[in-house]
Protein backbone atom coordinates (compact mmCIF):
# COMPACT_ATOMS: atom_id res chain seq x y z
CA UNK A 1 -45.81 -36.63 -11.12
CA UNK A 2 -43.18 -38.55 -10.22
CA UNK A 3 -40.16 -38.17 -7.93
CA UNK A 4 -37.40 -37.36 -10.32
CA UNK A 5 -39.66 -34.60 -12.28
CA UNK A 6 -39.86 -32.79 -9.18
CA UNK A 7 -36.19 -33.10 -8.33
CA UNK A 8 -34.23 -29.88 -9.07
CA UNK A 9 -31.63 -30.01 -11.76
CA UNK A 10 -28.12 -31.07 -10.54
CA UNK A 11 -25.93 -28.24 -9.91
CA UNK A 12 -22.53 -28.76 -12.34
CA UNK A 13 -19.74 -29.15 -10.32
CA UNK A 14 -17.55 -25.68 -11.40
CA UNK A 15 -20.93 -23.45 -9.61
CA UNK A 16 -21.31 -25.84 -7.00
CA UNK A 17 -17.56 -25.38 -5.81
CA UNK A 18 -16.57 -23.06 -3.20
CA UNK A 19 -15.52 -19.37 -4.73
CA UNK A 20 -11.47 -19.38 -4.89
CA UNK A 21 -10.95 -15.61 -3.87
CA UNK A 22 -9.39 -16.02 -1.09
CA UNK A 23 -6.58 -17.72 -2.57
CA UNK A 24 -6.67 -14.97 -5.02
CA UNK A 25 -6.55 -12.56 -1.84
CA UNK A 26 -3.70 -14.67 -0.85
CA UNK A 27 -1.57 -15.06 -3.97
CA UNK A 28 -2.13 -10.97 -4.30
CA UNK A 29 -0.90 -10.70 -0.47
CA UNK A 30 2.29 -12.37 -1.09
CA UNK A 31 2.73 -10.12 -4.30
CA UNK A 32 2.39 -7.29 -2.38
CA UNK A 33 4.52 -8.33 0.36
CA UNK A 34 7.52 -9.22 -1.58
CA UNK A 35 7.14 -5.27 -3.65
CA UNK A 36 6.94 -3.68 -0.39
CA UNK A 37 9.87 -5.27 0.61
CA UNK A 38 12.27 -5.29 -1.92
CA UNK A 39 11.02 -1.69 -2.14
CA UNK A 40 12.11 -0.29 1.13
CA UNK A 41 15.57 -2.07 0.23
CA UNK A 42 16.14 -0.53 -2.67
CA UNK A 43 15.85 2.80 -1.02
CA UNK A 44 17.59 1.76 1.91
CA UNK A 45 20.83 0.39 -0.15
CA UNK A 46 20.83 0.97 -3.56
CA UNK A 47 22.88 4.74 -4.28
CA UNK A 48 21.08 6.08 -7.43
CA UNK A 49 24.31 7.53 -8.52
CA UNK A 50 25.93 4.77 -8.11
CA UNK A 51 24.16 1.08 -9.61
CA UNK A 52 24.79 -2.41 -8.26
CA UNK A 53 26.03 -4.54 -11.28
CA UNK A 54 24.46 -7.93 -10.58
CA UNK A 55 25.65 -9.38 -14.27
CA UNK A 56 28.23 -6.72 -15.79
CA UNK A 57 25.87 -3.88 -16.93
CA UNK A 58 23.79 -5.97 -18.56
CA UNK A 59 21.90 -6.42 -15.30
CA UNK A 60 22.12 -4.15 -13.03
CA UNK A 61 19.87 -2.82 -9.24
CA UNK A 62 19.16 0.98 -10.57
CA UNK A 63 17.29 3.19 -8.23
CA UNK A 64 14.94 5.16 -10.21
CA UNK A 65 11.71 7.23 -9.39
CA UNK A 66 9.02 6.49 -11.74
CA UNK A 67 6.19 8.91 -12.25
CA UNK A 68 4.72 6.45 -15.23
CA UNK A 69 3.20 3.23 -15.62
CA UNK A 70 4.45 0.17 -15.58
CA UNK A 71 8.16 0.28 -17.29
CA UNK A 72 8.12 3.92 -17.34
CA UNK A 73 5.25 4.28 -19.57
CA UNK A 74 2.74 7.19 -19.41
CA UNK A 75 4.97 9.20 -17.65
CA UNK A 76 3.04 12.70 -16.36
CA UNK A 77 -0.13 10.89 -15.73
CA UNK A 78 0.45 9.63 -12.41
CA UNK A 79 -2.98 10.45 -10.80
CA UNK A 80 -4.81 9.19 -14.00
CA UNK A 81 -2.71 6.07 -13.22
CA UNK A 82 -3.74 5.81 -9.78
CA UNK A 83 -7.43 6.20 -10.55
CA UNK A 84 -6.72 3.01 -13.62
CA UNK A 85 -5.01 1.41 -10.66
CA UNK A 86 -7.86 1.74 -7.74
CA UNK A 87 -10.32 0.61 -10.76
CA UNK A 88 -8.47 -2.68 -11.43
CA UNK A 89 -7.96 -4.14 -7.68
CA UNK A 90 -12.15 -2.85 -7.49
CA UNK A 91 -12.77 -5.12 -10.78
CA UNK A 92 -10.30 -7.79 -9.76
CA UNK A 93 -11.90 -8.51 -6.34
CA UNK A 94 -15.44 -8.17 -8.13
CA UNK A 95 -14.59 -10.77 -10.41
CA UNK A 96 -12.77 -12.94 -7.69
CA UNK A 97 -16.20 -13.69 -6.14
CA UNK A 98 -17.36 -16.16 -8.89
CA UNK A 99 -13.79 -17.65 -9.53
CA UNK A 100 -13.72 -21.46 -9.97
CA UNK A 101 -10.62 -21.53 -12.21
CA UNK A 102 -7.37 -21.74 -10.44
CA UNK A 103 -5.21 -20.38 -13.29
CA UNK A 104 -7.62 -17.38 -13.20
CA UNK A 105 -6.72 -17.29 -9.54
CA UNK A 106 -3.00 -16.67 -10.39
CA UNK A 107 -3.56 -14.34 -13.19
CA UNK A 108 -5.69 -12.02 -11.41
CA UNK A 109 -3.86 -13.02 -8.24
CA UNK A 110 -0.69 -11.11 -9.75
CA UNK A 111 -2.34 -8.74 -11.51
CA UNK A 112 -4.20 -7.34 -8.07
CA UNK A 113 -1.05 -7.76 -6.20
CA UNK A 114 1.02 -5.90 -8.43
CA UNK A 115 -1.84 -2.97 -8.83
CA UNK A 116 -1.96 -2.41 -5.29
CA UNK A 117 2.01 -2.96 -4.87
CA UNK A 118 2.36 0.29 -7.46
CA UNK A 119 -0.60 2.02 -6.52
CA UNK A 120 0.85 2.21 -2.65
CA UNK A 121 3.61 4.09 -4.18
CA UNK A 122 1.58 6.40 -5.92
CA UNK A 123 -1.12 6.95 -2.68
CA UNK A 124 1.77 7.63 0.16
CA UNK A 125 5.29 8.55 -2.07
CA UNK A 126 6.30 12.02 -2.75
CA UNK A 127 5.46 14.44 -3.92
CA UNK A 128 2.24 13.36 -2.06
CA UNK A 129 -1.12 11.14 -2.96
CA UNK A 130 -2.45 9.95 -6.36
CA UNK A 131 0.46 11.72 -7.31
CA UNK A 132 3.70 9.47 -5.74
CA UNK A 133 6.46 8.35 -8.05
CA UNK A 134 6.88 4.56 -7.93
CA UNK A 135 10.27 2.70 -7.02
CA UNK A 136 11.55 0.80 -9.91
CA UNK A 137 15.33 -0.69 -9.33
CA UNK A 138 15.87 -3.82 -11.53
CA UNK A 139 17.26 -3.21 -14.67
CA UNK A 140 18.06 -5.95 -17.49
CA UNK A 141 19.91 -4.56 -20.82
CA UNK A 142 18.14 -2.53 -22.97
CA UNK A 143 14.44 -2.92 -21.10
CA UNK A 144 13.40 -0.53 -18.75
CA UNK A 145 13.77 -0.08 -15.17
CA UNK A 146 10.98 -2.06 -13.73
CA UNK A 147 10.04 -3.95 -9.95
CA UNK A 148 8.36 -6.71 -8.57
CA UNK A 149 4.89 -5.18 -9.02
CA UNK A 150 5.49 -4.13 -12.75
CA UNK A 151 6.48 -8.35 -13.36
CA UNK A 152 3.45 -9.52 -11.62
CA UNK A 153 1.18 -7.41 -13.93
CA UNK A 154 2.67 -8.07 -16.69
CA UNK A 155 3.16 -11.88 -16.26
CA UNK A 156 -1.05 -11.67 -15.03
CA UNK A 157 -2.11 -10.24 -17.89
CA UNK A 158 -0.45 -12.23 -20.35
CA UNK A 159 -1.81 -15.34 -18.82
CA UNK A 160 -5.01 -13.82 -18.82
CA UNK A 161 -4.90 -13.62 -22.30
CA UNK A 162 -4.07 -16.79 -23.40
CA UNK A 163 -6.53 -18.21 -20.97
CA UNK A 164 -9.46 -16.36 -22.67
CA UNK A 165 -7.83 -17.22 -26.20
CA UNK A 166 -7.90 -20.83 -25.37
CA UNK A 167 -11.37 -20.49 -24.05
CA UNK A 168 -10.74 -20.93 -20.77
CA UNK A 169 -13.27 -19.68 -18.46
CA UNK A 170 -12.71 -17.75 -15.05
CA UNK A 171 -16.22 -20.33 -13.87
CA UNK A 172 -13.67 -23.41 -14.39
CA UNK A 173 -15.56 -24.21 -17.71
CA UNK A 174 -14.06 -23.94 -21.49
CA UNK A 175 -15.97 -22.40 -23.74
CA UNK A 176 -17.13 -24.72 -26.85
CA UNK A 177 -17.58 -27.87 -24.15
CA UNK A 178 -20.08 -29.57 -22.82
CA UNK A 179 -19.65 -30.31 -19.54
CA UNK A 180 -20.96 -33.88 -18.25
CA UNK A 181 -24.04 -32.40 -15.98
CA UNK A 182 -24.93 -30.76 -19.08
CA UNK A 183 -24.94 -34.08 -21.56
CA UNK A 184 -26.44 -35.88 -18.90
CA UNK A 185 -28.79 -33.09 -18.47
CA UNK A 186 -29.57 -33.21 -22.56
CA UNK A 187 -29.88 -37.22 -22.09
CA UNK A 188 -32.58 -37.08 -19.25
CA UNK A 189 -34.71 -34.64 -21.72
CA UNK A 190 -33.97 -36.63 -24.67
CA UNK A 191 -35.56 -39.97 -22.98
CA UNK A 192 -38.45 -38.07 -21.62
CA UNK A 193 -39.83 -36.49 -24.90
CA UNK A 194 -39.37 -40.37 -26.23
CA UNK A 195 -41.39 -41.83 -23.45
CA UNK A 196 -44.14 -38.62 -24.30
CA UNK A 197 -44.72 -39.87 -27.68
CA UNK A 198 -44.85 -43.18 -26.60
């Protein structure tokens, strides 16, 4: 037997890389930061009566309470909300462990930061846990009041899916392509069954 056949396969580069979570855990962090924030200022200076007209009223910083989902949806079903909302950051950082794609890394990276951004509201906001209405402020025409949170989850998930429409893998691979460990891989077996039946 010879040296090379008892060599172990190459590893391809994407599963040899280091896991990108905690850039993920990073991206999410600053998310989160920048709701909280923007958040407590909105209660702090924003009269709910009275709206801050940032572009005539066609943009406009609106307090509003929001016992819904993102953009008001769903409203009435805020613990069910919270529950969707504790089971997303759980799958998120699941799936974070094997990332090797960095544009997964920002998609899921907004995605958790805006879940956990909302679902603070909901866990310590009145009227009291699972049950908290969310601060939305920013208000653009006809669209509903949303915040930073709601944008990040939105903008997270779209990218999401195009990235699994264009095959794009959260391993760093695209689906339908061979990667070149793998042809190489294909070429080492191809010259040993011609040397066999030789």
């Amino acid at each position: 037997m010879s040296d090379d056949a008892s060599r172990p396969d190459p590893v391809p580069e994407t599963q040899a890389g280091r896991s990108k979570l905690p850039y993920l855990l990073l991206l999410a962090s600053g998310i989160y930061i920048a709701d909280l924030v923007t958040k407590i200022l909105a209660v702090e200076f924003i009269d709910p009566s009275d709206p801050i007209s940032i572009i005539g009223d066609t943009v406009t910083l609106t307090l509003v309470r929001n016992p819904g989902a993102a953009f008001s949806m769903a409203t009435g079903m805020t613990w069910l909300l919270s529950l969707v909302a504790i089971s997303v950051v759980i799958g998120v950082i699941r799936i974070g462990r094997t990332l090797r794609s960095p544009w997964w890394v920002v998609g899921l990276g907004l995605v958790l930061g805006g879940a956990v951004g909302n679902l603070t509201d909901r866990l310590f906001r009145s009227p009291g846990p699972l049950q908290g209405h969310v601060v939305d402020f920013v208000s653009v025409g006809w669209w509903p009041v949303f915040n930073v949170a709601d944008s990040a989850v939105v903008c997270g998930a779209i990218l999401l899916v195009a990235l699994t429409l264009f095959g794009f893998e959260p391993d760093g691979t695209r689906a339908g392509r061979t990667t070149k460990s793998d042809t190489e891989q294909d070429g080492q077996e191809s010259d040993g069954r011609k040397e066999t039946q030789q």
